[in-house]
N, C-alpha and C. Protein backbone atom coordinates (compact mmCIF):
# COMPACT_ATOMS: atom_id res chain seq x y z
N UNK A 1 -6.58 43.54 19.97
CA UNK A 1 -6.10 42.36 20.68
C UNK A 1 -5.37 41.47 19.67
N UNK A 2 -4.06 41.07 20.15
CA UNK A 2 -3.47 40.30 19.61
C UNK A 2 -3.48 38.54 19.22
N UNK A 3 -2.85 38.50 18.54
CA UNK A 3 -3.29 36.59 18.26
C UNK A 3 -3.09 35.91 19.79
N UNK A 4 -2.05 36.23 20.17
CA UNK A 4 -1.34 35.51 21.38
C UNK A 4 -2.20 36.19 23.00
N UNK A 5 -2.78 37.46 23.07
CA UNK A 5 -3.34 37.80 23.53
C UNK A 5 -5.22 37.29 23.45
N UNK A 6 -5.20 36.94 22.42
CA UNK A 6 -6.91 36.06 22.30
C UNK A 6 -6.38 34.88 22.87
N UNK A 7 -5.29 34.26 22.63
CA UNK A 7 -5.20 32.98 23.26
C UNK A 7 -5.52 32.97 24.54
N UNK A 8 -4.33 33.54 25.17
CA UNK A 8 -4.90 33.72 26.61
C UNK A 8 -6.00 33.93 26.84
N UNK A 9 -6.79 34.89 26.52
CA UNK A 9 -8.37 35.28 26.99
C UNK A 9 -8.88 34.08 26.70
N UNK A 10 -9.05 33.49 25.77
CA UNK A 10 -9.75 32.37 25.32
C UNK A 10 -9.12 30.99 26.25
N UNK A 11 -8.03 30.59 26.55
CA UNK A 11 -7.55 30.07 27.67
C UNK A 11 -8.43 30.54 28.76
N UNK A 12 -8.64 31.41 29.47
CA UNK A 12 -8.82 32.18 30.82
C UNK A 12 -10.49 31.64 30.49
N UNK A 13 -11.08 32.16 29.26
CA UNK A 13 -12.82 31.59 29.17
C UNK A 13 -12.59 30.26 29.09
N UNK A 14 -12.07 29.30 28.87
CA UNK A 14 -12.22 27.64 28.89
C UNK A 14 -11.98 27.15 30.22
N UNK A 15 -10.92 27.67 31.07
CA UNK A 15 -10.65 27.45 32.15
C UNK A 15 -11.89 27.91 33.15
N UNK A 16 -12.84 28.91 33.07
CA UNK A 16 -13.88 29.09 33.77
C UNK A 16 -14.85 28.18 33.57
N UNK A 17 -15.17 28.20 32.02
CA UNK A 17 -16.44 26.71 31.34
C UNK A 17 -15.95 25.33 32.34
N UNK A 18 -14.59 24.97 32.48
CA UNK A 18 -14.40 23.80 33.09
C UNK A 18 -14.46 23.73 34.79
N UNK A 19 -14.76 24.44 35.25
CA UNK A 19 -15.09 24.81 36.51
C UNK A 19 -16.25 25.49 36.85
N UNK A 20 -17.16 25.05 35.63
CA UNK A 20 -18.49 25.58 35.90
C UNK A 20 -19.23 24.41 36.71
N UNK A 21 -20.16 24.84 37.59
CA UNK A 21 -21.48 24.03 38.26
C UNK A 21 -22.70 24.78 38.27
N UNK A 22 -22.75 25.68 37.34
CA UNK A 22 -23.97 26.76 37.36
C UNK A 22 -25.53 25.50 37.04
N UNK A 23 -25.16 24.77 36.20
CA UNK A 23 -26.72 24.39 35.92
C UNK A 23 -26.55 23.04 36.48
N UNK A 24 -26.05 22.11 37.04
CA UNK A 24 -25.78 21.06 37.29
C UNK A 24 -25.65 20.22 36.40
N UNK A 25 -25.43 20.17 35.15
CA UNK A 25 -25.08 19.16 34.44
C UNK A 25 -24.22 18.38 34.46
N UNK A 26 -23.04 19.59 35.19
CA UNK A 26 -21.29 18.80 35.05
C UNK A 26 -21.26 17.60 35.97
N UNK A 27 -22.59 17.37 36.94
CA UNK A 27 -22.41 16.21 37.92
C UNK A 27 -22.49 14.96 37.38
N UNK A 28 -23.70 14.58 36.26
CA UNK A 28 -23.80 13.87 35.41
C UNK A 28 -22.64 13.71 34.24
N UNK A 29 -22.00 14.58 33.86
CA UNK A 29 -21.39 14.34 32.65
C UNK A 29 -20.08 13.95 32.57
N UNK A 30 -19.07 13.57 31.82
CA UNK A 30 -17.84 12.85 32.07
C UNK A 30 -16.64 13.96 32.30
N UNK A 31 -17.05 14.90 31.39
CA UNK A 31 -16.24 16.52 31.24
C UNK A 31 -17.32 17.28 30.69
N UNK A 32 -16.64 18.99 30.69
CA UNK A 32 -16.69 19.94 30.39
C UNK A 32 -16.49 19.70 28.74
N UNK A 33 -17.13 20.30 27.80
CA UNK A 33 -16.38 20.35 26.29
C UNK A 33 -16.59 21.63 26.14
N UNK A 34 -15.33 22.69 26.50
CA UNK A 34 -15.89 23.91 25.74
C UNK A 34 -16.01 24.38 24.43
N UNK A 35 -14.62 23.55 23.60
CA UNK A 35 -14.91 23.65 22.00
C UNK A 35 -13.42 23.89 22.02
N UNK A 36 -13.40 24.08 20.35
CA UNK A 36 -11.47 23.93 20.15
C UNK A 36 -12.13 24.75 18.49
N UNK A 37 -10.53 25.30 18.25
CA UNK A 37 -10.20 25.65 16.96
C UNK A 37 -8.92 27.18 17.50
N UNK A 38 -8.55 27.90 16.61
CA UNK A 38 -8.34 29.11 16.23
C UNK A 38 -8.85 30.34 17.55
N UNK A 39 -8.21 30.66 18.14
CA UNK A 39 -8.12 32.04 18.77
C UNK A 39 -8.89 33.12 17.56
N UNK A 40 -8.33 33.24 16.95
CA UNK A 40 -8.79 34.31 15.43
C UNK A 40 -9.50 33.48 15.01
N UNK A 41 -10.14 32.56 14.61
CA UNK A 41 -10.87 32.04 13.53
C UNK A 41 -12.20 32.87 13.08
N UNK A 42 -12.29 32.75 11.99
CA UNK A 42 -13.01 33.57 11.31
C UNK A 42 -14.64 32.83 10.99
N UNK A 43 -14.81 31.66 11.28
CA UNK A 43 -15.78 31.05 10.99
C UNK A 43 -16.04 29.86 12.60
N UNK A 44 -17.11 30.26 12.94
CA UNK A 44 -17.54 29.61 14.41
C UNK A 44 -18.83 28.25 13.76
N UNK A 45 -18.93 27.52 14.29
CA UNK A 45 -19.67 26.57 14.36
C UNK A 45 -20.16 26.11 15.78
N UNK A 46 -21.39 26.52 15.72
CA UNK A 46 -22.14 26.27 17.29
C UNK A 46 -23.09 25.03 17.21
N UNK A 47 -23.08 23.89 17.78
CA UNK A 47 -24.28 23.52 18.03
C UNK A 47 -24.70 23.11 19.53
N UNK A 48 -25.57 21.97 19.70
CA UNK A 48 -26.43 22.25 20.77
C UNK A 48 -25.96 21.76 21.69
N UNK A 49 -25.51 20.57 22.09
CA UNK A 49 -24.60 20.01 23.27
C UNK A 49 -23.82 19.10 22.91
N UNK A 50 -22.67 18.42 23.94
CA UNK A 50 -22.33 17.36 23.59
C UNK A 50 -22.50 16.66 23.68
N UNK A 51 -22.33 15.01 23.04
CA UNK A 51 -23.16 14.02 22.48
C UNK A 51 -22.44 12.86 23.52
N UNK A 52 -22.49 11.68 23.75
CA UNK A 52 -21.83 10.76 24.50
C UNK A 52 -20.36 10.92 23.96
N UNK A 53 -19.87 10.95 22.91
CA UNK A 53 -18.52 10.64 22.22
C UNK A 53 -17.90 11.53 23.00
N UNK A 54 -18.69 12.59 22.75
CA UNK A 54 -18.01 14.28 23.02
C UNK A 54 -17.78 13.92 24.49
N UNK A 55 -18.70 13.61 25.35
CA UNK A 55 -18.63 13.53 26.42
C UNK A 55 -17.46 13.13 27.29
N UNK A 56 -17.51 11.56 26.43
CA UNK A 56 -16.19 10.81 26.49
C UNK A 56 -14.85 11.72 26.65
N UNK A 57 -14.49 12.18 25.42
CA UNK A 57 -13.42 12.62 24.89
C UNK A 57 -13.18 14.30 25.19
N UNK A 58 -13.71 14.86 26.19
CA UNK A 58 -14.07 16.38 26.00
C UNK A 58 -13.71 17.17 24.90
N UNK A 59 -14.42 16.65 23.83
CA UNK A 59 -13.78 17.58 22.48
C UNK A 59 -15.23 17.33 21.50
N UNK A 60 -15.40 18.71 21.06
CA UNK A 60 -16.73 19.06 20.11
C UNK A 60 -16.71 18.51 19.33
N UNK A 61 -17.63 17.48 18.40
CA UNK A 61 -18.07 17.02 17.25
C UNK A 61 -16.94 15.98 16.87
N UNK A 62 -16.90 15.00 18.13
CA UNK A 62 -15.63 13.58 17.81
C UNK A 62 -16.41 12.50 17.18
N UNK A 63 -17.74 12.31 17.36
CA UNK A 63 -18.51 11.07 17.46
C UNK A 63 -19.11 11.40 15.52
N UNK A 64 -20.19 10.60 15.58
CA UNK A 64 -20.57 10.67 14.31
C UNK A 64 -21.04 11.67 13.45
N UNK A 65 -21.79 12.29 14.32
CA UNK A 65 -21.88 13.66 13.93
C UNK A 65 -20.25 14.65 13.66
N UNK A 66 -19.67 14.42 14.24
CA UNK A 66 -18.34 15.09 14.18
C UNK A 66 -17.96 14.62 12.39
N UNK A 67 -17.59 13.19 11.97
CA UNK A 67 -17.26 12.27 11.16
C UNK A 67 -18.00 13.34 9.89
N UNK A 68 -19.18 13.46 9.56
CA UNK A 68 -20.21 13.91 9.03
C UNK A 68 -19.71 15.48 8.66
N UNK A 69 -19.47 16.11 9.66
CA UNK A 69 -19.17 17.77 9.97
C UNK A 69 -17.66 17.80 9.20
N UNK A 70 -16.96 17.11 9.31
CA UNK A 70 -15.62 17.09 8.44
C UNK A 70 -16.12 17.03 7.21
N UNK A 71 -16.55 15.82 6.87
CA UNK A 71 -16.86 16.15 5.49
C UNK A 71 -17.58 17.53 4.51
N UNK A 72 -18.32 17.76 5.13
CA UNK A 72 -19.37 18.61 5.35
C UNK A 72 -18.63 19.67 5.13
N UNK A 73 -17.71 20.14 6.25
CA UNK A 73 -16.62 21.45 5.74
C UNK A 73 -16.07 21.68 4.64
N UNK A 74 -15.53 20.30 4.09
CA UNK A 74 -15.03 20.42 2.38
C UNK A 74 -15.32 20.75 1.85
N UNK A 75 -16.65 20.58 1.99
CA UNK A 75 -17.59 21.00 1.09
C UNK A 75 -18.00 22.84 0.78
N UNK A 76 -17.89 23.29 1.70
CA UNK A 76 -17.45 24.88 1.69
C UNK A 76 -16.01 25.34 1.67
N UNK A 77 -15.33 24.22 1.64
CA UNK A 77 -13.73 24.36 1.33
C UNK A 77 -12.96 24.99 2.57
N UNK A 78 -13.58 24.06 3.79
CA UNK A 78 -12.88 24.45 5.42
C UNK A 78 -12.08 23.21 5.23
N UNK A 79 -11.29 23.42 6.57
CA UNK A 79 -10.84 22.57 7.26
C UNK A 79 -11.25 22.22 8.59
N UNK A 80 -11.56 21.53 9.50
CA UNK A 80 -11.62 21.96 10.78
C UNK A 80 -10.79 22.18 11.61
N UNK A 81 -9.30 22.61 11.30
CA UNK A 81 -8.05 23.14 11.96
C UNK A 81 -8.38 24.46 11.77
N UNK A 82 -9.37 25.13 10.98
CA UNK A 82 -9.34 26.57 10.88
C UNK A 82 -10.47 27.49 11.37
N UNK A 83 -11.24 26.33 11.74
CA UNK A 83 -12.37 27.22 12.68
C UNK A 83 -12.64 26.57 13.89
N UNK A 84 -13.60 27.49 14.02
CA UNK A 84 -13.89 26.99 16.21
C UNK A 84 -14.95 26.14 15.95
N UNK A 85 -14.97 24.96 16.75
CA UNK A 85 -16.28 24.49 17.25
C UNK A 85 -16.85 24.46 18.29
N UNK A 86 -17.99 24.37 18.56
CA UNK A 86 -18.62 24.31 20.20
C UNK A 86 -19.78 24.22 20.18
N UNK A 87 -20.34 24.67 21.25
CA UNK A 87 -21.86 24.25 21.61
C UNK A 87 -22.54 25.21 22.73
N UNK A 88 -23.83 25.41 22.46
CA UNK A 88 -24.48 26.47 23.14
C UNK A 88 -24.05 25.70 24.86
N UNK A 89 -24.44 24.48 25.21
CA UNK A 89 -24.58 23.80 26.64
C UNK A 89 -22.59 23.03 26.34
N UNK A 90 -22.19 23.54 27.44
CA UNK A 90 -21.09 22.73 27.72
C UNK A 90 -20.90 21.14 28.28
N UNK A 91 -21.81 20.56 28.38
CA UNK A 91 -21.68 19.45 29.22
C UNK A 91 -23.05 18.73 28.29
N UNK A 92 -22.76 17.28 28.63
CA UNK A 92 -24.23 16.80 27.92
C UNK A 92 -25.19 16.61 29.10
N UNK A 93 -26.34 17.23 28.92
CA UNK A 93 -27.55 16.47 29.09
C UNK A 93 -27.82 14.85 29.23
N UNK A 94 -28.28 14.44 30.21
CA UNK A 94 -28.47 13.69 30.42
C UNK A 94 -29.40 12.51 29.60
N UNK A 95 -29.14 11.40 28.53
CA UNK A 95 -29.97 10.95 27.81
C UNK A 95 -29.89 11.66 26.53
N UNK A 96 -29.10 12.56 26.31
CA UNK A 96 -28.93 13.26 25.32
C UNK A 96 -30.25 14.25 25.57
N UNK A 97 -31.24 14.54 26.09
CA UNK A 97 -32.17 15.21 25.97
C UNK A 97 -31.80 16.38 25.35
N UNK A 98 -32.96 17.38 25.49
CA UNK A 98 -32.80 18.87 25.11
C UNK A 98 -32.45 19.55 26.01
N UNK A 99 -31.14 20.60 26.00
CA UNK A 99 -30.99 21.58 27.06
C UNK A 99 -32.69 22.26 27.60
N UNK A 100 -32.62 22.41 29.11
CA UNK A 100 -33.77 22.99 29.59
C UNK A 100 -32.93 24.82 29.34
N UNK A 101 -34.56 25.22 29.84
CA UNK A 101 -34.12 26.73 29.71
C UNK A 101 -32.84 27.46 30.75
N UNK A 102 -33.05 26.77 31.59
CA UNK A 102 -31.99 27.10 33.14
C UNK A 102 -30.86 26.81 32.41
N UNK A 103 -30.66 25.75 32.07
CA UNK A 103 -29.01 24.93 31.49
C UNK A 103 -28.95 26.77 30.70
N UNK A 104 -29.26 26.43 29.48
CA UNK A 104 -28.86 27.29 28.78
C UNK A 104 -28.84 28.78 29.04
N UNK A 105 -29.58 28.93 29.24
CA UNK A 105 -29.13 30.15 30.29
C UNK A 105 -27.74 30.43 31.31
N UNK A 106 -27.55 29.55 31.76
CA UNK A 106 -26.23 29.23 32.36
C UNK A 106 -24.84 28.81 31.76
N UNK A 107 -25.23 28.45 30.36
CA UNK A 107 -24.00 28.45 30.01
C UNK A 107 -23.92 29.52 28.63
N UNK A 108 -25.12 30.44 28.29
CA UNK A 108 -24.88 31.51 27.46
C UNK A 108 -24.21 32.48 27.87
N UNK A 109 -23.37 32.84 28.96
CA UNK A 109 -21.85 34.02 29.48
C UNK A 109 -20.97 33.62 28.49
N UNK A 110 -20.89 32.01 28.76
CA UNK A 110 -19.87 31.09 28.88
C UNK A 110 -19.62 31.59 26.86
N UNK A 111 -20.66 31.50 26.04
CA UNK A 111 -20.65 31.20 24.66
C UNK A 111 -20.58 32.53 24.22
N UNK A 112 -20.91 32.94 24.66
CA UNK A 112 -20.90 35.05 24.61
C UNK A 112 -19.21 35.49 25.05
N UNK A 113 -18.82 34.95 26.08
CA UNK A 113 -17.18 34.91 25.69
C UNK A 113 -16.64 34.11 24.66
N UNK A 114 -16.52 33.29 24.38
CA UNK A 114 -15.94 32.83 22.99
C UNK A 114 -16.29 33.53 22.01
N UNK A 115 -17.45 34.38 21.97
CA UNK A 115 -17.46 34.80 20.50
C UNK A 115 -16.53 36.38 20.88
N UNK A 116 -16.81 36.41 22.24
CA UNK A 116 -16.35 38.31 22.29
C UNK A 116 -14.79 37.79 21.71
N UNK A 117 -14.23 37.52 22.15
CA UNK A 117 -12.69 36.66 22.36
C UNK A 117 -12.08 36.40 20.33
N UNK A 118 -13.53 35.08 20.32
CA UNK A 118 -12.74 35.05 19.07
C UNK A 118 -13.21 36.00 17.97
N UNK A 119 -13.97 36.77 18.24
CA UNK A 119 -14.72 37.49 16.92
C UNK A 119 -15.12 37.37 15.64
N UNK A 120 -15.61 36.07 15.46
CA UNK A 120 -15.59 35.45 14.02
C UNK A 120 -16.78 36.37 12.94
N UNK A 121 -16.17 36.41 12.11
CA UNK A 121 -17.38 37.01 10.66
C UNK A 121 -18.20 36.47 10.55
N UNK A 122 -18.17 34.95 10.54
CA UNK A 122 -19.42 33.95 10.48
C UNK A 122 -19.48 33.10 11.67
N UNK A 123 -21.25 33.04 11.92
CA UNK A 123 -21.11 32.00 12.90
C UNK A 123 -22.51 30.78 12.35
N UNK A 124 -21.92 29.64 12.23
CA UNK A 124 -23.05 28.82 11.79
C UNK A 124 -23.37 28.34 12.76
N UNK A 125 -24.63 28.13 13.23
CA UNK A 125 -25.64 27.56 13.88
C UNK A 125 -26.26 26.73 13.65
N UNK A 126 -26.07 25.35 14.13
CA UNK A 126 -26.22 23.62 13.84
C UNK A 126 -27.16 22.68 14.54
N UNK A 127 -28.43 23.10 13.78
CA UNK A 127 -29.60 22.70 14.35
C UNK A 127 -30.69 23.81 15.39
N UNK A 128 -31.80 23.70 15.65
CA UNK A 128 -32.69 24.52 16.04
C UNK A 128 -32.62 25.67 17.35
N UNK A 129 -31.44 24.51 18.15
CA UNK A 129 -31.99 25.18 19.74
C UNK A 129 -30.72 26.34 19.65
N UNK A 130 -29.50 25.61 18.57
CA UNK A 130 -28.49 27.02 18.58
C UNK A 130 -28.56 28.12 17.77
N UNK A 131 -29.16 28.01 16.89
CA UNK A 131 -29.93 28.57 16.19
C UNK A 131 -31.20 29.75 16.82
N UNK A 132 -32.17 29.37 17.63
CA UNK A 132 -32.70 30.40 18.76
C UNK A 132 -31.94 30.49 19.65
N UNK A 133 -30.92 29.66 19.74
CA UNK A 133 -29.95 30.83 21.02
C UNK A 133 -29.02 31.65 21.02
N UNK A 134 -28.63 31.65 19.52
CA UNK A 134 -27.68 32.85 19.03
C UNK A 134 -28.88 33.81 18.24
N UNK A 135 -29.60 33.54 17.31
CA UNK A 135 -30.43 34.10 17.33
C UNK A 135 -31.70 35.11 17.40
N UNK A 136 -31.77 34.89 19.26
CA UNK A 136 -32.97 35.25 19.99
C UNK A 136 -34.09 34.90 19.70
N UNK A 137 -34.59 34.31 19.18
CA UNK A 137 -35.92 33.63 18.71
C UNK A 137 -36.57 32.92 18.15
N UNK A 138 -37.63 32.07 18.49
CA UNK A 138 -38.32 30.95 18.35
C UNK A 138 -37.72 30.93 16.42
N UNK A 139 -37.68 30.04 16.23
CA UNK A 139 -37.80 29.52 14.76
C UNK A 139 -37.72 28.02 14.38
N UNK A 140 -38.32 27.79 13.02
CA UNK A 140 -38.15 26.22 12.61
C UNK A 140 -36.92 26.52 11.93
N UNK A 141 -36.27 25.39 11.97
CA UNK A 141 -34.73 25.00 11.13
C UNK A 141 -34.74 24.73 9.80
N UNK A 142 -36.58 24.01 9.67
CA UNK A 142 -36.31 23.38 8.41
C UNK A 142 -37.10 24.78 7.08
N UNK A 143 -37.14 26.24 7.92
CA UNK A 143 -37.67 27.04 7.29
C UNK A 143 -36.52 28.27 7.07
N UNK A 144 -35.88 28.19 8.18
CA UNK A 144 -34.15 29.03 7.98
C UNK A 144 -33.50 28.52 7.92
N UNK A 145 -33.16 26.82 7.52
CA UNK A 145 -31.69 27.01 6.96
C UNK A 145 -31.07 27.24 5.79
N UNK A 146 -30.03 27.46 5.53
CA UNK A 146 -28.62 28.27 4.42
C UNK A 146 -29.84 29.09 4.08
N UNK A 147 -30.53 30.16 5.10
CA UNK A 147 -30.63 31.99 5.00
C UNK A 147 -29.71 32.47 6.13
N UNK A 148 -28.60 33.20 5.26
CA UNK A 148 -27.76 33.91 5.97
C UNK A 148 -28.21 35.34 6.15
N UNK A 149 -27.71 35.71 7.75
CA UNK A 149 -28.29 37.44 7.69
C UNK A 149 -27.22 37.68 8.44
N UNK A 150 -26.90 39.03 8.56
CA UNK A 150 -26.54 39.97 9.19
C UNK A 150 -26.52 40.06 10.20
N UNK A 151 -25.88 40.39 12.00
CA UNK A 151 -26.21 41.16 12.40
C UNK A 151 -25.17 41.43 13.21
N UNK A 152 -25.25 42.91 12.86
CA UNK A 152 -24.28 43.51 13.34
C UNK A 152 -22.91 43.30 12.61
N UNK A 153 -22.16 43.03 12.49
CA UNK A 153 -20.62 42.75 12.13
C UNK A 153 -20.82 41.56 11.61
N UNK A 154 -21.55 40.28 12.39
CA UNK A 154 -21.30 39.19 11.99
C UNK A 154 -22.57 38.54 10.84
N UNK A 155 -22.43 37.78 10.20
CA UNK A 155 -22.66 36.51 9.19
C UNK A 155 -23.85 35.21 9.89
N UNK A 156 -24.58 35.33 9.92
CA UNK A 156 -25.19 34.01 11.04
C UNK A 156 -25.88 33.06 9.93
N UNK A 157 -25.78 31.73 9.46
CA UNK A 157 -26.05 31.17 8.98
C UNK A 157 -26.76 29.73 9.69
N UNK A 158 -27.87 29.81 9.83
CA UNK A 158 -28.50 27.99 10.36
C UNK A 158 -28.70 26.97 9.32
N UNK A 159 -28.25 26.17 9.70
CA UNK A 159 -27.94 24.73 9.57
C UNK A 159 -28.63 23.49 9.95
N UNK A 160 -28.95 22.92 9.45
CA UNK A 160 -29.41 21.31 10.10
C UNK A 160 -28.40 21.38 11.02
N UNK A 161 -28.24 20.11 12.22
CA UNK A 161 -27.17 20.07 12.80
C UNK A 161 -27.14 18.53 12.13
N UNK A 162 -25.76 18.47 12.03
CA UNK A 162 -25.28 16.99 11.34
C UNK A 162 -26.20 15.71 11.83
N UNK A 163 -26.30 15.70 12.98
CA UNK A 163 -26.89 14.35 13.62
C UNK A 163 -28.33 14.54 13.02
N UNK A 164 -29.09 15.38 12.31
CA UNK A 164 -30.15 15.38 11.95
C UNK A 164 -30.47 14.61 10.71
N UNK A 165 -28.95 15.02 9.82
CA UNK A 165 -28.87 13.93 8.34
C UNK A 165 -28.83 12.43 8.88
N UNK A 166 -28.21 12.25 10.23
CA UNK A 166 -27.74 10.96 10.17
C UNK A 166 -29.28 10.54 10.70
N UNK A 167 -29.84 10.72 11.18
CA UNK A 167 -31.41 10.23 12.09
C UNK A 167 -32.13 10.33 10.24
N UNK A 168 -32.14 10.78 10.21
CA UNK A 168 -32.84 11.70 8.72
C UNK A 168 -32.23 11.51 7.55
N UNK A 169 -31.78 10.27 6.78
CA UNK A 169 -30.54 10.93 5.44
C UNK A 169 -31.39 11.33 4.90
N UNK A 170 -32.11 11.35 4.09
CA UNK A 170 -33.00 13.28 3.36
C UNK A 170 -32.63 14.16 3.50
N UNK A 171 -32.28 14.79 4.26
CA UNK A 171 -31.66 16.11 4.95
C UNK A 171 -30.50 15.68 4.70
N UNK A 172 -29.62 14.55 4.35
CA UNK A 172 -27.78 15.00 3.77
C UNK A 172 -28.16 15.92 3.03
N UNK A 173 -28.83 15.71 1.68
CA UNK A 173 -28.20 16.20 0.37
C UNK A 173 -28.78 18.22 0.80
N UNK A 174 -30.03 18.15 1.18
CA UNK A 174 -30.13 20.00 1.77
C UNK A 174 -28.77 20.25 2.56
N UNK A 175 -28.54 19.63 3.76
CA UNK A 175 -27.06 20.02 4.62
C UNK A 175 -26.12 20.34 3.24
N UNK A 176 -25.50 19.08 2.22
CA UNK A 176 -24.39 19.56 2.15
C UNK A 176 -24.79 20.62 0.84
N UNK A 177 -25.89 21.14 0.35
CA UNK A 177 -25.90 22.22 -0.49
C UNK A 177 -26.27 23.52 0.14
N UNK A 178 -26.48 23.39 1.26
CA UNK A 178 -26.19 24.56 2.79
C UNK A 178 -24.49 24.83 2.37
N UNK A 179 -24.18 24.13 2.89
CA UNK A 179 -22.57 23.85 2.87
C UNK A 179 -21.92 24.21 1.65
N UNK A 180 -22.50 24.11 0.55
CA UNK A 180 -21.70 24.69 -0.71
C UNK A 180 -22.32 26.42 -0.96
N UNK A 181 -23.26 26.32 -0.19
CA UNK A 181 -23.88 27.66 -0.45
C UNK A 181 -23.24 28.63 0.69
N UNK A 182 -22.60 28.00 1.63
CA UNK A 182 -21.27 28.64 3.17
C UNK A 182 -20.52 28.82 1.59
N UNK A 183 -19.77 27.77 1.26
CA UNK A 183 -18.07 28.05 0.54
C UNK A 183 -18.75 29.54 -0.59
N UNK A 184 -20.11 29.29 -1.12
CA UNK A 184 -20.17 30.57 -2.04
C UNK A 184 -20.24 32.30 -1.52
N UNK A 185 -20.76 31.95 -0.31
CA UNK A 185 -21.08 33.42 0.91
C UNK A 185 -19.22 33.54 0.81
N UNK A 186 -18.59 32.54 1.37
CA UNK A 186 -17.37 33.16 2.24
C UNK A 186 -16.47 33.82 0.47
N UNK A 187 -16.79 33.29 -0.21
CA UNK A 187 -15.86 33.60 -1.17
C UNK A 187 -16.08 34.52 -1.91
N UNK A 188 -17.65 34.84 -2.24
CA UNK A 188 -18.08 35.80 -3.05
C UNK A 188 -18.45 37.33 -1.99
N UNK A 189 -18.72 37.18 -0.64
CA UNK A 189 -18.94 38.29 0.48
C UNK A 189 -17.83 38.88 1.51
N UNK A 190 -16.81 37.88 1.79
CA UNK A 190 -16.10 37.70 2.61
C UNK A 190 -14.71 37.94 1.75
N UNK A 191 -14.76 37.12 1.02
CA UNK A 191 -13.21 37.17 0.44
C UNK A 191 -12.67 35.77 1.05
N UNK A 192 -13.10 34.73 1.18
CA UNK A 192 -12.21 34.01 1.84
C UNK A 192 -12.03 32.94 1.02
């Protein structure tokens, strides 16, 4: 599949996410955010839903946590013009709560096409619940994160999710040596 040919597909999966009513969230929420970056991108960033900002603005990681996640990329020597962002739940939760099991369930097709689509080598996982939902299973965050494994083709690396440093600054300085320990994986495993 071609560059211009992922677009489309990846067009065709955003256009379904925004016309979703599978779990009812979208009634509550302002938009759909399915995520943005690169058709090809080689490095995915998932986390758990979107936040009020996001909400606002239908676009992944605008608000403070977003602010945080830029920096944060430098630090592994990204940009965020060069990878995808998104989120296991398309829509926020109400109160910011935690996706229930139904939500997520309902919108894991939705995140399972973006990855078929964009096929990234790495996918980081940003905070606990995306983390067991790419995953498959129960785990603490603060016991897997920056352990990268395998599976299958791809790279899966968990992460604090940014808003955790900001509730938490303790957890900056682990996040951004996560983050320098991404720029050493992609450069010394990857080639990038």
């Amino acid at each position: 599949m071609g560059f211009s040919d992922r677009q489309e597909e990846l067009a065709r999966v955003h256009a379904e996410i925004l016309r979703c009513d599978a779990c009812g969230l979208c009634r509550s929420a302002a938009h759909h955010v399915p995520g943005e970056g690169p058709a090809d991108a080689a490095i995915m960033f998932v986390g758990e839903a979107p936040g009020a900002e996001e909400d606002r603005q239908g676009r992944p990681f605008v608000g403070a946590s977003g602010a945080l996640l830029i920096g944060l990329l430098a630090l592994a020597g990204l940009d965020r013009k060069e990878v995808f962002i998104t989120s296991v739940i398309k829509c926020r939760p109400p109160g910011n709560r935690e996706p229930t099991g139904v939500e997520l369930a309902a919108c894991r097709a939705h995140l399972d096409a973006q990855v078929a689509v964009i096929r990234p080598k790495v996918v980081c996982t940003l905070g606990r619940i995306a983390a067991q939902a790419l995953l498959g299973r129960p785990l603490s965050i603060s016991k897997e994160h920056g352990r990268s494994r395998w599976i299958g083709e791809v790279l899966y690396m968990p992460l604090y999710h940014p808003a955790a440093a900001l509730h938490q600054p303790r957890l900056r300085a682990t996040l951004e040596a996560d983050m320098v320990r991404l720029g050493e994986i992609l450069a010394t495993e990857l080639g990038e």
